[in-house]
C-alpha atoms as a PDB file:
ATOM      1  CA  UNK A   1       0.000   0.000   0.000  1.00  0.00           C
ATOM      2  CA  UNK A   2       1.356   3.514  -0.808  1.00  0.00           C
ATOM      3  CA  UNK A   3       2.121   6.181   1.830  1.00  0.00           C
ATOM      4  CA  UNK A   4      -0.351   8.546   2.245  1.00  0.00           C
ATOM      5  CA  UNK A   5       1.946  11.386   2.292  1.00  0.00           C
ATOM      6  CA  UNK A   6       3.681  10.184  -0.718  1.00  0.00           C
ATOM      7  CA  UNK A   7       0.172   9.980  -2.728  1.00  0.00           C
ATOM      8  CA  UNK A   8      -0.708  13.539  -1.728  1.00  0.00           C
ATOM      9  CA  UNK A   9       2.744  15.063  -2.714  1.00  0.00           C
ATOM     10  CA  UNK A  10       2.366  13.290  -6.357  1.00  0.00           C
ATOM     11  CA  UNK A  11      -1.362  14.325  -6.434  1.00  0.00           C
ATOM     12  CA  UNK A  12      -0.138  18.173  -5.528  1.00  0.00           C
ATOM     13  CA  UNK A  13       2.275  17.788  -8.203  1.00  0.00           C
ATOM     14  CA  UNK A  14      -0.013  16.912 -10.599  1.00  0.00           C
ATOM     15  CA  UNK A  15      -2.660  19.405  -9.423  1.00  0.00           C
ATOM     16  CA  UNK A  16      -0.086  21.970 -10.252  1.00  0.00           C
ATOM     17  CA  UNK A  17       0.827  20.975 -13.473  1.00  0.00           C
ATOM     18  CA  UNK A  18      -3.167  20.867 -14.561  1.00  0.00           C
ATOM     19  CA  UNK A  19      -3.294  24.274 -13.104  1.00  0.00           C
ATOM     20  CA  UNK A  20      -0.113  25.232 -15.391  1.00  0.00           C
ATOM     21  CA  UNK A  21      -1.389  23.548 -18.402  1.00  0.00           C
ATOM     22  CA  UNK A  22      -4.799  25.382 -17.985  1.00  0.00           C
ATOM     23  CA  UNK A  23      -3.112  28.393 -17.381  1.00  0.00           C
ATOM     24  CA  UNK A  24      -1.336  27.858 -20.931  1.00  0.00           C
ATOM     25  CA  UNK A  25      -4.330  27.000 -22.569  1.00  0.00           C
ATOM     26  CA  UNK A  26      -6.038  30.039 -21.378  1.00  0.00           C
ATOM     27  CA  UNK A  27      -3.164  32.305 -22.446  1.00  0.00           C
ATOM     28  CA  UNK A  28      -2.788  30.879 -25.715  1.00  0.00           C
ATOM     29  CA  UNK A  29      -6.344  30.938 -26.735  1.00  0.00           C
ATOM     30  CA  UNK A  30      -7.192  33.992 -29.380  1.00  0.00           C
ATOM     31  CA  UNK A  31      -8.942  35.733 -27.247  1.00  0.00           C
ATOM     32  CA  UNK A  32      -8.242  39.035 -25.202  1.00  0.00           C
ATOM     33  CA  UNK A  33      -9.868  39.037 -22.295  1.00  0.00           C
ATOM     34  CA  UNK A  34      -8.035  42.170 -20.895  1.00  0.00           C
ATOM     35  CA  UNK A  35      -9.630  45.540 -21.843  1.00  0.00           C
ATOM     36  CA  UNK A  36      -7.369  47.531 -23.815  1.00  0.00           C
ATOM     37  CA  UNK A  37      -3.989  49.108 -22.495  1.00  0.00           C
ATOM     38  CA  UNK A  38      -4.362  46.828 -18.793  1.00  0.00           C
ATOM     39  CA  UNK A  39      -2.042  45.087 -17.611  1.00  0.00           C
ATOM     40  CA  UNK A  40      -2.388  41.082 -17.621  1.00  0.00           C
ATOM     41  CA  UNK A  41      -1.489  39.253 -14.325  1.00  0.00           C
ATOM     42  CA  UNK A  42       0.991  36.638 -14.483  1.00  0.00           C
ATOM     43  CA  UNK A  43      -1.058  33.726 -13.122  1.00  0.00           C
ATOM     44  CA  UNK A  44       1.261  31.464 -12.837  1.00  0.00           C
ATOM     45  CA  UNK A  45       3.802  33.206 -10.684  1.00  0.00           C
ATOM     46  CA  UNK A  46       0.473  33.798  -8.234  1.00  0.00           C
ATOM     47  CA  UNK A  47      -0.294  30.059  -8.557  1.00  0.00           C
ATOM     48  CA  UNK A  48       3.443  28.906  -8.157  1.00  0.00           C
ATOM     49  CA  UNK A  49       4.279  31.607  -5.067  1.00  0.00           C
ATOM     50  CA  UNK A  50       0.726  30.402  -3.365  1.00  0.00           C
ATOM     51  CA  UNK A  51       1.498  26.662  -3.697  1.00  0.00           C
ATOM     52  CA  UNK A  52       5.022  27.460  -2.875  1.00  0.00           C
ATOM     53  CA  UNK A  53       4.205  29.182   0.509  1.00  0.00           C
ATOM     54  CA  UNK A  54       1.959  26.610   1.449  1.00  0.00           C
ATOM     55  CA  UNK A  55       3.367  22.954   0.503  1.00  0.00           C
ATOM     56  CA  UNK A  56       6.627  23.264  -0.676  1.00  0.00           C
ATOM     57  CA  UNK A  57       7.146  19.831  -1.326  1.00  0.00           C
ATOM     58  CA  UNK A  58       4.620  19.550  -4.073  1.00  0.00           C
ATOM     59  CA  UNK A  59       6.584  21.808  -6.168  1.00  0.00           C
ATOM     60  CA  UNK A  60      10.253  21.141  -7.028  1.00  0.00           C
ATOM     61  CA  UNK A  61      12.394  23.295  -8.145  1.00  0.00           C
ATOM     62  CA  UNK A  62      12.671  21.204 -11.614  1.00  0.00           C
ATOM     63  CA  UNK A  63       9.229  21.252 -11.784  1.00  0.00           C
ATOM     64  CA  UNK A  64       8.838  25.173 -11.563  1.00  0.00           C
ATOM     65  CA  UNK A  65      12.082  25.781 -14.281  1.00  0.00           C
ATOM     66  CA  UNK A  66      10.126  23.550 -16.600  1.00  0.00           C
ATOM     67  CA  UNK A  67       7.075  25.042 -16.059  1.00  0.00           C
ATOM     68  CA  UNK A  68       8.575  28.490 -16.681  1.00  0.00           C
ATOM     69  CA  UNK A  69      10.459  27.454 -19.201  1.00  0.00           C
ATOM     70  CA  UNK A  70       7.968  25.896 -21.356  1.00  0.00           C
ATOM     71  CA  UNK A  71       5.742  29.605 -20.909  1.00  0.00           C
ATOM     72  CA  UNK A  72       9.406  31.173 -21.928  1.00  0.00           C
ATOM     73  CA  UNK A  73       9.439  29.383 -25.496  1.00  0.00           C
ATOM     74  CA  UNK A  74       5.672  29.456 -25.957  1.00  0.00           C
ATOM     75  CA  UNK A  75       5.667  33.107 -25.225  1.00  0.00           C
ATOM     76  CA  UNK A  76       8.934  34.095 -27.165  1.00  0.00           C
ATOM     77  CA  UNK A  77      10.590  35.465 -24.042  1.00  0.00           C
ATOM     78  CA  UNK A  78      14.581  35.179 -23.564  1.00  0.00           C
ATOM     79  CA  UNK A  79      14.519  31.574 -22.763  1.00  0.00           C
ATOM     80  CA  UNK A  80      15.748  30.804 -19.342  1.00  0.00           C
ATOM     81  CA  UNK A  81      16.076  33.883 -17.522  1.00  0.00           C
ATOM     82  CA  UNK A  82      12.073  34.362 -16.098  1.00  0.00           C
ATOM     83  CA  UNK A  83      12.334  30.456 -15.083  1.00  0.00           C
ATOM     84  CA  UNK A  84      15.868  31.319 -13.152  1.00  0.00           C
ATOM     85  CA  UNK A  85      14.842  34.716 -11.521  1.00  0.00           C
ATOM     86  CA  UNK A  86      11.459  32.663 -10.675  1.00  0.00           C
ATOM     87  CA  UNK A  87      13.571  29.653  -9.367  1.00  0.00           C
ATOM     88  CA  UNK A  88      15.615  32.285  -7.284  1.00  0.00           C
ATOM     89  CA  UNK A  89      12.752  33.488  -5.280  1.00  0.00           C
ATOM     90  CA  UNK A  90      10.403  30.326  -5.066  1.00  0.00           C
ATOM     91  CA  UNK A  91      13.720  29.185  -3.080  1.00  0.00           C
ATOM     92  CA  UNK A  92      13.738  31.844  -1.374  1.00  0.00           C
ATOM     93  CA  UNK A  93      10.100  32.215  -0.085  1.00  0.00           C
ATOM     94  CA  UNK A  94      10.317  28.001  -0.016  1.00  0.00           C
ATOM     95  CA  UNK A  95      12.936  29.099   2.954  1.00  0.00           C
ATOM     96  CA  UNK A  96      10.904  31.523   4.821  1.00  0.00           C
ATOM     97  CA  UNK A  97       7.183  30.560   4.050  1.00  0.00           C
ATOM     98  CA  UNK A  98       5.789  26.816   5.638  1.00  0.00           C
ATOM     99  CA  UNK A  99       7.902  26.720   8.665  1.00  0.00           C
ATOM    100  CA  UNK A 100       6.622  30.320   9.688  1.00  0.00           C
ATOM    101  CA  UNK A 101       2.650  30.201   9.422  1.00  0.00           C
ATOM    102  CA  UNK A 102       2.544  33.448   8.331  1.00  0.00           C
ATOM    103  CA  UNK A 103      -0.400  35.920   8.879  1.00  0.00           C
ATOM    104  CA  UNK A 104      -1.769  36.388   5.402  1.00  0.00           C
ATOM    105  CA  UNK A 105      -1.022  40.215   5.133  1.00  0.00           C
ATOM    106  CA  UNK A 106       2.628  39.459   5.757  1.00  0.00           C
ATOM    107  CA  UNK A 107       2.841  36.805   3.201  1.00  0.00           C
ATOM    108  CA  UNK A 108       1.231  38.813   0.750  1.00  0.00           C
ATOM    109  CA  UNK A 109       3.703  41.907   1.819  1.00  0.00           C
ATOM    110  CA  UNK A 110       7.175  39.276   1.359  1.00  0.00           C
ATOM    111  CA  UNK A 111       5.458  38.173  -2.065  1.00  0.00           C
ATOM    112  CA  UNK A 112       5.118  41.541  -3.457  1.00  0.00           C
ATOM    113  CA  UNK A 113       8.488  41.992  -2.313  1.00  0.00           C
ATOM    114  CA  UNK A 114       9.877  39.214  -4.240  1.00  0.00           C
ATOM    115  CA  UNK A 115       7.797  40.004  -7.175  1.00  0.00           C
ATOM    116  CA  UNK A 116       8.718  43.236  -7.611  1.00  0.00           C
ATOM    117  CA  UNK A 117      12.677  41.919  -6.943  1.00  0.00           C
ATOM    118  CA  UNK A 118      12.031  39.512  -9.513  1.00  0.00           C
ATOM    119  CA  UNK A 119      10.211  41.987 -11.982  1.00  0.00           C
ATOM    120  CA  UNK A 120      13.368  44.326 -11.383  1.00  0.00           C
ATOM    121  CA  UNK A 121      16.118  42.042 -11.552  1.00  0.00           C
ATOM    122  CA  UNK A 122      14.905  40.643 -15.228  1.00  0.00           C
ATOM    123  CA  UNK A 123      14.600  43.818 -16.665  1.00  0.00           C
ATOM    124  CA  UNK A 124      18.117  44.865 -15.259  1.00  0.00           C
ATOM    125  CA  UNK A 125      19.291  41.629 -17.093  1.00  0.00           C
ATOM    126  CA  UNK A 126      17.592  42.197 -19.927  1.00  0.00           C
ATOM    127  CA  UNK A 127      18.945  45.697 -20.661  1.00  0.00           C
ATOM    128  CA  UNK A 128      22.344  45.134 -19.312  1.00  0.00           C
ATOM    129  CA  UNK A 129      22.392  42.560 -22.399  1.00  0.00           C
ATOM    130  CA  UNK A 130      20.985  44.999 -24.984  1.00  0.00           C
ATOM    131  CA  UNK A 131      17.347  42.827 -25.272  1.00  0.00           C
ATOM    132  CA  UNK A 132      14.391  44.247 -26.470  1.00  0.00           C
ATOM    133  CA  UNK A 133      12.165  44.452 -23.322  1.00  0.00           C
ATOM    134  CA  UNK A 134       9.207  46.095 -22.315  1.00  0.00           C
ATOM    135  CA  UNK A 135       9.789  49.558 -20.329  1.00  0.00           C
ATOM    136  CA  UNK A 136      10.383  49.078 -16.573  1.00  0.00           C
ATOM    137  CA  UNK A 137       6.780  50.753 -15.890  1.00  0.00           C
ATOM    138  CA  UNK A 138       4.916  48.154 -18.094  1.00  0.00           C
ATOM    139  CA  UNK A 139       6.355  45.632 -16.122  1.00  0.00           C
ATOM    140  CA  UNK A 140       5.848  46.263 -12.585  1.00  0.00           C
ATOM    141  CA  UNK A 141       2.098  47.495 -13.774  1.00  0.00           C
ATOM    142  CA  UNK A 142       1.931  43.895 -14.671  1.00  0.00           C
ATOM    143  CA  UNK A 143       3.298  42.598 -11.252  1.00  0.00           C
ATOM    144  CA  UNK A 144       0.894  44.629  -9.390  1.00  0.00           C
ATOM    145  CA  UNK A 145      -2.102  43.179 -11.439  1.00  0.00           C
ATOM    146  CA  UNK A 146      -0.413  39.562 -10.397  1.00  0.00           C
ATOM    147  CA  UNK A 147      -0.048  41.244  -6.901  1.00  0.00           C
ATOM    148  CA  UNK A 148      -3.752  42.442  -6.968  1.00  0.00           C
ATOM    149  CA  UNK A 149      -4.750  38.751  -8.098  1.00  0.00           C
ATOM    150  CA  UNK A 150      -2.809  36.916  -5.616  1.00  0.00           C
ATOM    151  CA  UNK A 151      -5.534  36.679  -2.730  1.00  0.00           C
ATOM    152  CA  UNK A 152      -7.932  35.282  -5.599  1.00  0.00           C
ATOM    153  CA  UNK A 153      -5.628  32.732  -6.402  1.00  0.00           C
ATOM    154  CA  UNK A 154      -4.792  31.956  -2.856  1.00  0.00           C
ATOM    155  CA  UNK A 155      -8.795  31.502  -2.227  1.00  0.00           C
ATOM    156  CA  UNK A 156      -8.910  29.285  -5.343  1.00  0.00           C
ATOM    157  CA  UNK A 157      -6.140  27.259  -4.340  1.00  0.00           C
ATOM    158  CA  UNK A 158      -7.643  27.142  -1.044  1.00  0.00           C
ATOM    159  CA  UNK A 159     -11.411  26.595  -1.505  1.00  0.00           C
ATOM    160  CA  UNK A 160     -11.316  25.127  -5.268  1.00  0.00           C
ATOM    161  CA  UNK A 161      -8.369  22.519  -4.956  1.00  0.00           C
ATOM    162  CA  UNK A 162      -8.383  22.217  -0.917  1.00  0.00           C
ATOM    163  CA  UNK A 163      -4.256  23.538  -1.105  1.00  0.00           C
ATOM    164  CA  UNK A 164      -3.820  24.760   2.742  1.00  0.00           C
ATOM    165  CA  UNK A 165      -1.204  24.824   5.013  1.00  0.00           C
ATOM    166  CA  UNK A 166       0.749  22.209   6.055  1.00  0.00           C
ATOM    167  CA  UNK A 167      -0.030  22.003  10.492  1.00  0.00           C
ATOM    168  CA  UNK A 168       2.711  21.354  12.799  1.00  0.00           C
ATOM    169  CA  UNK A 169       1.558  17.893  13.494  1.00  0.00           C
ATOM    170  CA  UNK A 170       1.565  16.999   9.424  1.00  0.00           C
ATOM    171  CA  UNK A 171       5.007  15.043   9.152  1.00  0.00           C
ATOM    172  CA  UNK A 172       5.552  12.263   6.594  1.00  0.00           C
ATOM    173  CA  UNK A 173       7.726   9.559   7.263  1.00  0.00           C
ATOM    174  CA  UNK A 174      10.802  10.988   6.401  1.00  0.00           C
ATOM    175  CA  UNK A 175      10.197  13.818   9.251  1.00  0.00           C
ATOM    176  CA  UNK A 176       9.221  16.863   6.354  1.00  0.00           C
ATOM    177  CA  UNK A 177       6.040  18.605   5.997  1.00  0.00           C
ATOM    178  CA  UNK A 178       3.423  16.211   3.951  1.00  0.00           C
END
């Protein structure tokens, strides 16, 4: 018979891949769903910083670069360099976020943070390496429409797919969160 807590790390993983193929789908559909001159939210970095913050081990780090990296060459982006500055801070809230049950107002206020890092650090890449990017204002109007949309993605994750925090008592055999 199969652990338990094995079965529902495999079953988070492949919740979050759905979510990222739907995601995809959504995005690559003909359709604009934005009115004209707004900023889109980037979905998936709400969806991957949510599940991030609360179970870490249901998304790998592997698992995120592919994810990212697949939107990268879908999306014609510089191929690489989102998926790496996204690795960089799902690692970094992976350290601070299930260990630390954090009230929801600070989570939201370290995400931003890291977004807006994140946001700032590509485009200092980007034009450090001469490559056509989109101005610097463009950008972090888009991070605070994925900032704006993070609490509705937390309450999907939470309510739709049942993704909540790991309790102190949760421990799989190994001694991690489950």
């Amino acid at each position: 018979m199969a652990n338990p807590a094995t079965l529902r790390r495999w079953g988070g993983r492949g919740l979050y891949l759905l979510a990222a193929c739907l995601i995809l789908f959504v995005r690559l559909l003909p359709l604009d769903l934005m009115p004209g001159g707004l900023a889109r939210p980037d979905l998936m970095l709400a969806v991957t910083f949510a599940w991030v913050m609360r179970r870490p081990e249901q998304v790998p780090p592997l698992m995120i670069a592919a994810v990212f990296l697949v939107f990268d060459l879908l999306f014609l982006k510089a191929p690489g360099l989102w998926p790496l500055i996204v690795l960089t801070a799902t690692e970094f809230l992976r350290s601070r976020g299930p260990g630390h049950d954090l009230p929801f107002l600070t989570e939201w206020l370290l995400v931003a943070v890291v977004a807006v890092a994140a946001v700032l650090a590509e485009s200092l890449v980007l034009s450090v390496f001469a490559v056509g990017n989109a101005p610097i204002g463009v950008a972090l109007l888009g991070m605070l429409a994925t900032l704006l949309a993070y609490p509705f993605v937390v309450a999907a994750l939470r309510y739709g797919l049942g993704l909540k925090r790991a309790t102190p008592g949760e421990a799989d055999a190994m001694g991690g969160r489950s």
